[in-house]
Protein backbone atom coordinates (compact mmCIF):
# COMPACT_ATOMS: atom_id res chain seq x y z
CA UNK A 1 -34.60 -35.80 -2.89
CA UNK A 2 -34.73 -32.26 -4.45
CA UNK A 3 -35.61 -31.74 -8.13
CA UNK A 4 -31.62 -31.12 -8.89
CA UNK A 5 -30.94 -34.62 -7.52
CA UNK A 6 -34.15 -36.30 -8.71
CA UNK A 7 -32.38 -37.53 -12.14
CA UNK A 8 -28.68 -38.15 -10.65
CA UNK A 9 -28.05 -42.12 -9.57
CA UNK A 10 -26.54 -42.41 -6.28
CA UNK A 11 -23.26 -43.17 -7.73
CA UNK A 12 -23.34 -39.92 -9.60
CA UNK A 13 -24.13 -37.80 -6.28
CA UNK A 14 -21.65 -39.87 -4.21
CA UNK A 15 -18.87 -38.48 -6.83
CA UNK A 16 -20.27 -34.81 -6.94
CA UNK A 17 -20.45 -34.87 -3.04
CA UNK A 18 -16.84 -36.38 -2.95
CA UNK A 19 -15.74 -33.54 -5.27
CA UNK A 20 -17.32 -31.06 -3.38
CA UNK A 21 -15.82 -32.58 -0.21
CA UNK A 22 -12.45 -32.50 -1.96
CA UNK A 23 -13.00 -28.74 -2.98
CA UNK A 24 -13.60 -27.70 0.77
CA UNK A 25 -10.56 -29.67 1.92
CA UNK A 26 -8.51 -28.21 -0.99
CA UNK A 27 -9.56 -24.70 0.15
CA UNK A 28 -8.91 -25.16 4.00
CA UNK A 29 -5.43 -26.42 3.32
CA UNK A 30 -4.79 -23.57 1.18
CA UNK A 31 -6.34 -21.20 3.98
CA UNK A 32 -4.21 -23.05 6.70
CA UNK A 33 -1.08 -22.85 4.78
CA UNK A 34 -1.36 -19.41 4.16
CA UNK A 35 -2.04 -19.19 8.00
CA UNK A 36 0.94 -20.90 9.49
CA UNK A 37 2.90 -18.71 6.76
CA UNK A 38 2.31 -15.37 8.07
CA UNK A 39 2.70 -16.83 11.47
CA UNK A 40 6.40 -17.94 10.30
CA UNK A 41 6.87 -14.51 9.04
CA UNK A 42 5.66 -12.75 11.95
CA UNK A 43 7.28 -15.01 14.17
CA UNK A 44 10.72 -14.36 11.98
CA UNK A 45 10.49 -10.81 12.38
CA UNK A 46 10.13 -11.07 15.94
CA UNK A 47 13.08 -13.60 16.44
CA UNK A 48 15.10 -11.15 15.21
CA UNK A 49 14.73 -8.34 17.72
CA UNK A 50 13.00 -10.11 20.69
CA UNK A 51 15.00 -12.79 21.96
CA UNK A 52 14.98 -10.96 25.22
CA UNK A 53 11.13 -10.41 26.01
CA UNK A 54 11.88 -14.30 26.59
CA UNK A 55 14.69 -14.92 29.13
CA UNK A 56 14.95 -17.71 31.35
CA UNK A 57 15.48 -16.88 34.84
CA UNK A 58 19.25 -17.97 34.01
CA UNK A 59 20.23 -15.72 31.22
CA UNK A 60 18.47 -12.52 33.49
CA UNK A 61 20.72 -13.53 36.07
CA UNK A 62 23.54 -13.11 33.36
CA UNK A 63 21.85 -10.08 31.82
CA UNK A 64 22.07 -8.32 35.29
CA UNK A 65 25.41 -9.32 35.75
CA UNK A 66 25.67 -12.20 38.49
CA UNK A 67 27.77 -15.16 36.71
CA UNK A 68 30.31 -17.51 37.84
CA UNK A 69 34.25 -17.27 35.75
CA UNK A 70 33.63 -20.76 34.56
CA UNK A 71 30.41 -19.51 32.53
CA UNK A 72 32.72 -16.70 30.32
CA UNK A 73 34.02 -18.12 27.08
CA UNK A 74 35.88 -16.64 23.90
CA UNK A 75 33.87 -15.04 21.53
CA UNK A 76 34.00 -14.07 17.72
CA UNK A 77 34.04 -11.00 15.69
CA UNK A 78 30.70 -12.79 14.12
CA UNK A 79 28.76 -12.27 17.51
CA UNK A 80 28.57 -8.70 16.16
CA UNK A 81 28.32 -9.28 12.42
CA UNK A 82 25.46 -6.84 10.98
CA UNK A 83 24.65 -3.07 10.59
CA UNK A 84 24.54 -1.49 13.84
CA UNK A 85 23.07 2.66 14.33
CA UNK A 86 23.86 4.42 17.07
CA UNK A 87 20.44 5.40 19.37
CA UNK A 88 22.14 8.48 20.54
CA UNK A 89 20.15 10.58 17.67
CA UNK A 90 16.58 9.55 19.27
CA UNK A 91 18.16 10.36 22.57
CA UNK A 92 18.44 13.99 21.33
CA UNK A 93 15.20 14.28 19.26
CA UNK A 94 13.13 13.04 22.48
CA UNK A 95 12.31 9.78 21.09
CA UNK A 96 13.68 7.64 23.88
CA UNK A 97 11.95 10.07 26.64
CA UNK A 98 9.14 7.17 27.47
CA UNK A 99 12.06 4.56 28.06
CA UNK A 100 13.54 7.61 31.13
CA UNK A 101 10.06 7.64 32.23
CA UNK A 102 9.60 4.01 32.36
CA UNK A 103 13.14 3.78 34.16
CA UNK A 104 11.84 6.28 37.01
CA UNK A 105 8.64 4.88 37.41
CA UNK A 106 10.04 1.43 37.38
CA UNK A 107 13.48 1.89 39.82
CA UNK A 108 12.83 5.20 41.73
CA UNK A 109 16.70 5.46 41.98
CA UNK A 110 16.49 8.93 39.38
CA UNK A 111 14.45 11.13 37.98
CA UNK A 112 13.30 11.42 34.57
CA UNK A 113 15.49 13.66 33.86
CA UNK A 114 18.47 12.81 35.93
CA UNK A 115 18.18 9.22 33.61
CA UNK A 116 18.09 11.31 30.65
CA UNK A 117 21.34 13.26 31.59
CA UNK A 118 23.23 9.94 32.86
CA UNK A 119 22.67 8.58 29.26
CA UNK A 120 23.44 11.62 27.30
CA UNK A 121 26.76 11.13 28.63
CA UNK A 122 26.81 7.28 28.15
CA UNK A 123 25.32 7.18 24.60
CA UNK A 124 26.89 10.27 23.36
CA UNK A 125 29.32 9.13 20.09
CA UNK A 126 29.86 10.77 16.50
CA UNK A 127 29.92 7.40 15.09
CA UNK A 128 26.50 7.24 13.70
CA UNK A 129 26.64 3.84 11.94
CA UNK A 130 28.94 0.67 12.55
CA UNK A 131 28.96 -2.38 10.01
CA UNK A 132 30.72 -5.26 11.19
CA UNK A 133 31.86 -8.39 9.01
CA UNK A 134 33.76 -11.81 10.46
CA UNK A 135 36.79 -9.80 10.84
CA UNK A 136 36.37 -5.76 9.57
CA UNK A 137 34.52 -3.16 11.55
CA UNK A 138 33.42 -0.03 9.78
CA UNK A 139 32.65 3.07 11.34
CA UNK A 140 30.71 5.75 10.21
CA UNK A 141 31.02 9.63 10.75
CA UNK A 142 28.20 11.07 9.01
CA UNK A 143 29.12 9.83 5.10
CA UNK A 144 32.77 9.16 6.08
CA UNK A 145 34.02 5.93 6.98
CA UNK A 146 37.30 4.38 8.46
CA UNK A 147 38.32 0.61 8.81
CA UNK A 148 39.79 -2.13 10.19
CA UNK A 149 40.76 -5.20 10.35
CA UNK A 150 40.56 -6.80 14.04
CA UNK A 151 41.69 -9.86 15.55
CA UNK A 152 40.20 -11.18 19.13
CA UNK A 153 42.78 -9.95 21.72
CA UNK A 154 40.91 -11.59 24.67
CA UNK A 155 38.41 -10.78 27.45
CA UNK A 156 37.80 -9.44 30.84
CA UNK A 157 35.63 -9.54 33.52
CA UNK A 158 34.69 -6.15 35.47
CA UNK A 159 33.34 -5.31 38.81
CA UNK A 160 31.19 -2.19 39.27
CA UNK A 161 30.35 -0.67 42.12
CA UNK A 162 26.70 -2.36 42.86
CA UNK A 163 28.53 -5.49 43.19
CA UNK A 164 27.41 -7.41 39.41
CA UNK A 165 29.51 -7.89 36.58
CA UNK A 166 30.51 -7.51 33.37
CA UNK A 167 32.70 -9.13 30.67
CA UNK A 168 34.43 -6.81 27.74
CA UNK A 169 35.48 -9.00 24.46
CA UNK A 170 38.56 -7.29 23.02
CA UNK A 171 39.39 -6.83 19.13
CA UNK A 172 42.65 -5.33 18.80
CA UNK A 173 43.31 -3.73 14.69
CA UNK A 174 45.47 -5.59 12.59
CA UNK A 175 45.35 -3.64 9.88
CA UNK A 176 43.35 -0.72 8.19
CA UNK A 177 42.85 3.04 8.68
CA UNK A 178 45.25 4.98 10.69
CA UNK A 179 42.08 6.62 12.02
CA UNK A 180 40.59 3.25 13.23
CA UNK A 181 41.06 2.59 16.51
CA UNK A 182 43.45 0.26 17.46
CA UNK A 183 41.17 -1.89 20.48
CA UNK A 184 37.45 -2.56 20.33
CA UNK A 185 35.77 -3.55 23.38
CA UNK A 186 32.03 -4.59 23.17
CA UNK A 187 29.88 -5.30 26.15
CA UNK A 188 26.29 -7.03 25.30
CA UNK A 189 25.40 -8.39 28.70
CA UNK A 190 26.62 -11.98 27.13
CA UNK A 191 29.59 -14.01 27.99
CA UNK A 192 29.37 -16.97 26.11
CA UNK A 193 29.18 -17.41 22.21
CA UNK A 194 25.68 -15.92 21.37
CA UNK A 195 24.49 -13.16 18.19
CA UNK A 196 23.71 -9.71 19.91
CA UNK A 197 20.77 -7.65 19.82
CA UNK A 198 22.72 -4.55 20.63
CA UNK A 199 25.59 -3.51 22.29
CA UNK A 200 27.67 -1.03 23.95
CA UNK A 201 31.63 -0.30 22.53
CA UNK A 202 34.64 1.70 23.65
CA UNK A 203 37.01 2.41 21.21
CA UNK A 204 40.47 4.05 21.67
CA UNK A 205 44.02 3.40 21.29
CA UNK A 206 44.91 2.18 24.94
CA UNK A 207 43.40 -1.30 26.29
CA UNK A 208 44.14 -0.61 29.88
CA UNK A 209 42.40 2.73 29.95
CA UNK A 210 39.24 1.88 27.78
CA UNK A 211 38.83 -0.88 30.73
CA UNK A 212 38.01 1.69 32.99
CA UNK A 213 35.90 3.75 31.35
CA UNK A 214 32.69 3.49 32.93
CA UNK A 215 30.86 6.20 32.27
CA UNK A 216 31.10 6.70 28.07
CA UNK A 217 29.91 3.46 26.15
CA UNK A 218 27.59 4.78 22.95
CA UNK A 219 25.10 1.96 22.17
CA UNK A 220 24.27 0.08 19.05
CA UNK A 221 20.88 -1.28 18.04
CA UNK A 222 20.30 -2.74 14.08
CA UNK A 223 20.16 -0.31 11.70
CA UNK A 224 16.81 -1.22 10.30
CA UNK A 225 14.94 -0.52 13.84
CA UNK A 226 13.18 2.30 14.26
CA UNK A 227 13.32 4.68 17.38
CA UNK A 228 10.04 3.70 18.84
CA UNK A 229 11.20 0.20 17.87
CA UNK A 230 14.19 0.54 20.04
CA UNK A 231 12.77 2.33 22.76
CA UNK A 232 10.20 -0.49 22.83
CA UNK A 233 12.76 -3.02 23.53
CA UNK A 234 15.04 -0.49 26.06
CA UNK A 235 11.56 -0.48 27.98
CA UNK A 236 11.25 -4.47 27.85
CA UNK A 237 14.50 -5.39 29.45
């Protein structure tokens, strides 16, 4: 017994050691709380944008486009609810480069460059910025904005030429800007009720003829992404 326990009974160091023992516990509890707490938020932030980095052997399947009919179901306007940018802007400033390079290395069908040129045409819009709501849909020209009001006018299911799939959801304007266009087609590799992570839209004023476009459909990621954030995710699919 040292000289600062010399003087103590043993019931008096049993209660300083249980205190101390209490302390320690007190502190780990706060450090593991803490712990799991930033692993929450981290794992928050993540759920948000990388649902995908994830897929079941299934939902690729559907990503690629190889479904059955009996899998498509009606969707919302709320699949789309949020504040959408267009990525055609890091497409120009050379920001989404790596993602053409990764596509090259990765498929050998293109070049580099030929990618970059098949998507300039795909991605090219003037819509910079889309907000959607449970039924409006805002679109952005630089600072100038048009609406709508939309109501679901259906889907369809497209064949392209490699032999997958595809299923456009159809808003068609109710109400709103004369500007707005009167159908809204969106395309998220989805076909059942499920929140997107992006998407690509036609927009026009004839349903028929927006079905066969093939070659135009600008693309949408959240509008609090960054570039390298959503060339990260381009490259992960």
């Amino acid at each position: 017994m040292n000289y600062f326990t010399k003087g103590l009974s043993i019931a008096s160091l049993t209660l300083i050691l249980a205190a101390c023992g209490t302390q320690q516990d007190s502190v780990k509890k706060h450090a593991e709380k803490a712990t799991t707490e930033m692993k929450s938020e981290e794992h928050a932030h993540h759920h948000d944008h990388d649902h995908h980095h994830h897929m079941s052997a299934a939902d690729k399947k559907i990503y690629e486009g190889y479904f059955k009919d009996n899998q498509v179901k009606d969707r919302q306007l709320t699949d789309w609810e949020g504040d959408w940018q267009s990525v055609y802007p890091y497409l120009q400033d050379g920001t989404l480069d790596p993602v053409f390079e990764h596509k090259a290395e990765e498929k050998d069908e293109m070049t580099a460059a030929e990618y970059k040129k098949y998507y300039t045409t795909g991605y090219q819009t003037d819509v910079s910025r889309i907000t959607i709501g449970e039924d409006t849909i805002d679109f952005y020209k630089g600072k100038h904005k048009i609406s709508g009001k939309y109501h679901y006018d259906g889907k369809e299911i497209l064949t392209y030429k490699k032999g997958n799939r595809g299923v456009r959801f159809i808003f068609k304007k109710v109400s709103g800007d004369k500007e707005a266009p009167e159908y809204v087609q969106f395309s998220d590799h989805n076909i059942a009720p499920k929140l997107a992570e992006h998407f690509h839209i036609y927009m026009g004023n004839d349903r028929a003829q927006l079905l066969k476009e093939m070659d135009h459909w600008p693309t949408y990621y959240f509008s609090d992404m960054s570039g390298k954030d959503i060339a990260h995710e381009m490259m992960a699919h």
